[in-house]
Protein backbone atom coordinates (compact mmCIF):
# COMPACT_ATOMS: atom_id res chain seq x y z
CA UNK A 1 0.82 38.66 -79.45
CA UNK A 2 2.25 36.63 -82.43
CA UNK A 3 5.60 34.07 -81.82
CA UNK A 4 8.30 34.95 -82.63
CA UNK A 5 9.39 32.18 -84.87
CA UNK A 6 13.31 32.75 -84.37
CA UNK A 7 12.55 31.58 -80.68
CA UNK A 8 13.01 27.43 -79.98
CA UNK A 9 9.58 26.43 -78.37
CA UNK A 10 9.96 25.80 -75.04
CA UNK A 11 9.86 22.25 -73.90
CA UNK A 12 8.14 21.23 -71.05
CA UNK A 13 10.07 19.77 -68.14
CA UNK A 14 9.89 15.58 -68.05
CA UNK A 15 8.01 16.21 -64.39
CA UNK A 16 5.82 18.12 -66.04
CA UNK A 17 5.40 15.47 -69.13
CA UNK A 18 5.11 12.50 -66.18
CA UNK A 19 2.19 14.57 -64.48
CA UNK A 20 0.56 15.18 -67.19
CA UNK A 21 0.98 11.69 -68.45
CA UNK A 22 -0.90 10.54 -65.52
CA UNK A 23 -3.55 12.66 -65.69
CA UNK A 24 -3.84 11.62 -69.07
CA UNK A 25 -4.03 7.99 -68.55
CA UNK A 26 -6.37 8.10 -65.36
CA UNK A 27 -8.89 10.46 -67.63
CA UNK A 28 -8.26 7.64 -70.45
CA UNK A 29 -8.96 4.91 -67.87
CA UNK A 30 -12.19 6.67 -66.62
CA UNK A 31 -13.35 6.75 -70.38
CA UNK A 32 -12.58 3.37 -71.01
CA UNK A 33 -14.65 1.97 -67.99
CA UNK A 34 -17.54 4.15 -68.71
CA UNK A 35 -17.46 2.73 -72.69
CA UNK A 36 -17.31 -0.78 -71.05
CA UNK A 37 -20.29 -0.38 -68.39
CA UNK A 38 -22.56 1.03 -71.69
CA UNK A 39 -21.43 -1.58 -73.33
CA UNK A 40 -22.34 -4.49 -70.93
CA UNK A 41 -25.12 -2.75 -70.39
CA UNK A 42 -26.30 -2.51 -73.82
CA UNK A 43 -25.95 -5.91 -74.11
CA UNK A 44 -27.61 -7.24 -71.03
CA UNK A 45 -30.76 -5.37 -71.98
CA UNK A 46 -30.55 -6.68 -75.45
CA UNK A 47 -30.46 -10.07 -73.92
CA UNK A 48 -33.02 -9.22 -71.06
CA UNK A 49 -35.51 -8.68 -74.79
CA UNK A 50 -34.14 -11.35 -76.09
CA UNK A 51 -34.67 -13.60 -73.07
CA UNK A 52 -38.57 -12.53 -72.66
CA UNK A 53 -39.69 -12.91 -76.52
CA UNK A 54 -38.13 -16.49 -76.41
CA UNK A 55 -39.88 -17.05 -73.22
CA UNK A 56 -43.31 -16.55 -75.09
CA UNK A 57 -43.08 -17.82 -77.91
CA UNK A 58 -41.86 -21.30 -76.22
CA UNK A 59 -44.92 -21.32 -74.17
CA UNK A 60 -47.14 -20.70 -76.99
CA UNK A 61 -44.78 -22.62 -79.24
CA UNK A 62 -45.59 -25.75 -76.55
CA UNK A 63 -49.26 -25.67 -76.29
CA UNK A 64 -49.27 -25.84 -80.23
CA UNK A 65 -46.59 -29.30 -79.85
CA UNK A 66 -48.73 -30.83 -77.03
CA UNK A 67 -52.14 -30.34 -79.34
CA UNK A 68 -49.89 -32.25 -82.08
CA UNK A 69 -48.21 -34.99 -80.19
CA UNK A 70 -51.87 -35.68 -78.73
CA UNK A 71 -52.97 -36.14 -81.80
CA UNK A 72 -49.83 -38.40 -83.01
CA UNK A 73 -51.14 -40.72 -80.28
CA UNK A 74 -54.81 -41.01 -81.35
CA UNK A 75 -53.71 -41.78 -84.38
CA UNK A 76 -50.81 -44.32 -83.62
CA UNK A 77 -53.51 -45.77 -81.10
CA UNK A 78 -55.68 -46.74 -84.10
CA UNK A 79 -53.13 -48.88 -85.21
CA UNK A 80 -51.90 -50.16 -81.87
CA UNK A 81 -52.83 -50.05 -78.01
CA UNK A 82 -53.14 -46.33 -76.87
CA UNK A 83 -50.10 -47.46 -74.20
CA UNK A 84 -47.74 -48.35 -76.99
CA UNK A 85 -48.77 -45.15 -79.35
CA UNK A 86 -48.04 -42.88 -76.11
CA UNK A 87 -44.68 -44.95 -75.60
CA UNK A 88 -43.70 -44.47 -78.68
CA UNK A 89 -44.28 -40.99 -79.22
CA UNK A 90 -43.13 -39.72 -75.99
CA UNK A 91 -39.74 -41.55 -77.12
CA UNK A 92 -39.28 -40.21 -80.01
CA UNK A 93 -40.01 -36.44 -78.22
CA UNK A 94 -37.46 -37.16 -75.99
CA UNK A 95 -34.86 -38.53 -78.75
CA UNK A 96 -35.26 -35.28 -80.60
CA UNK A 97 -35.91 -32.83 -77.12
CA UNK A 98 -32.16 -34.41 -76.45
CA UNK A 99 -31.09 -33.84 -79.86
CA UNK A 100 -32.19 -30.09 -79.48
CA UNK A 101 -30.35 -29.71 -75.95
CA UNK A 102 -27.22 -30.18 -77.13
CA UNK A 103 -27.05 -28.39 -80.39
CA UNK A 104 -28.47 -25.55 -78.12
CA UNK A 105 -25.70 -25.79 -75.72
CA UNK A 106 -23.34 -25.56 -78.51
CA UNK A 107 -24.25 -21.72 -79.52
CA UNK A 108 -23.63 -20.71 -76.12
CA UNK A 109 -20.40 -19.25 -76.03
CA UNK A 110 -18.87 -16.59 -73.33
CA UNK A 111 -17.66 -14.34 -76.26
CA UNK A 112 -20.93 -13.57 -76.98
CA UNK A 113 -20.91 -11.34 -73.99
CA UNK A 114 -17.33 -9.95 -74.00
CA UNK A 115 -17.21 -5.99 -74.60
CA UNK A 116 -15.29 -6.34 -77.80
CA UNK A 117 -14.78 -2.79 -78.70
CA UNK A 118 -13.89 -1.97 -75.46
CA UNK A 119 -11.02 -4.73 -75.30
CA UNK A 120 -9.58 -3.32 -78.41
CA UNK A 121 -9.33 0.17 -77.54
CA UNK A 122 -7.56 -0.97 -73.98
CA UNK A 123 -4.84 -2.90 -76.32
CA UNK A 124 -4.56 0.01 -78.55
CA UNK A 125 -4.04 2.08 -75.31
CA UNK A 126 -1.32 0.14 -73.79
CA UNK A 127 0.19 -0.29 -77.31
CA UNK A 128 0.40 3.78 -77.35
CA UNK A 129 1.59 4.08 -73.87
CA UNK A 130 4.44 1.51 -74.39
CA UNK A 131 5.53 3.67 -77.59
CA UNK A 132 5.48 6.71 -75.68
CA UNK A 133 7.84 5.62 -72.59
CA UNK A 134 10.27 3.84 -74.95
């Protein structure tokens, strides 16, 4: 049957708008925590890859330095005593290990794990919601 277009629509009642509203915003809320658990979990397993390839490639990465700082000290200990050639480069390892340290604790930042997308869309959300009751 067509509408009769001479006939107002008929506007739902406000208890009617307030229920559905509700529903509405619990269905929205669901959504929103299921986008935020993929996200999180997206990127703890990107960081659980991350983690792991670092993790080899140090240990590999310090056999290769140890072989190389051995060989600093055979050949600082032709110049002076074997003692002071591993004294000096073990200080000098440490000086730059320290150095190292602290730029790495630098790129550590909490953002890094926030769930930006999901963040925005909650703002956006309340922004919408606020419109609609005022």
């Amino acid at each position: 049957m067509s509408e009769d277009p001479r006939q107002p629509a008929i506007e739902p009642s406000l208890l009617g708008l307030l229920r559905q509203l509700t529903r509405e915003v619990q269905t929205l809320f669901t959504k929103e925590l299921a986008l935020a658990k993929v996200e999180l979990n997206a990127s703890l397993q990107a960081t659980k890859t991350g983690i792991a390839a670092v993790a080899g490639g140090a240990i590999v990465l310090l056999c290769g330095v140890l072989m190389l700082l051995l060989s600093a000290v055979y050949g600082l200990s032709t110049v002076v005593a074997p003692w002071l050639a591993a004294l000096i480069v073990g200080v000098v390892v440490i000086v730059i290990g320290l150095i190292m340290l602290k730029i790495g604790q630098q790129k550590f930042t909490p953002s890094q794990l926030t769930p930006e997308r999901t963040l925005d869309s909650l703002q956006k959300d309340k922004e919408a919601v606020q419109r609609q009751m005022s």
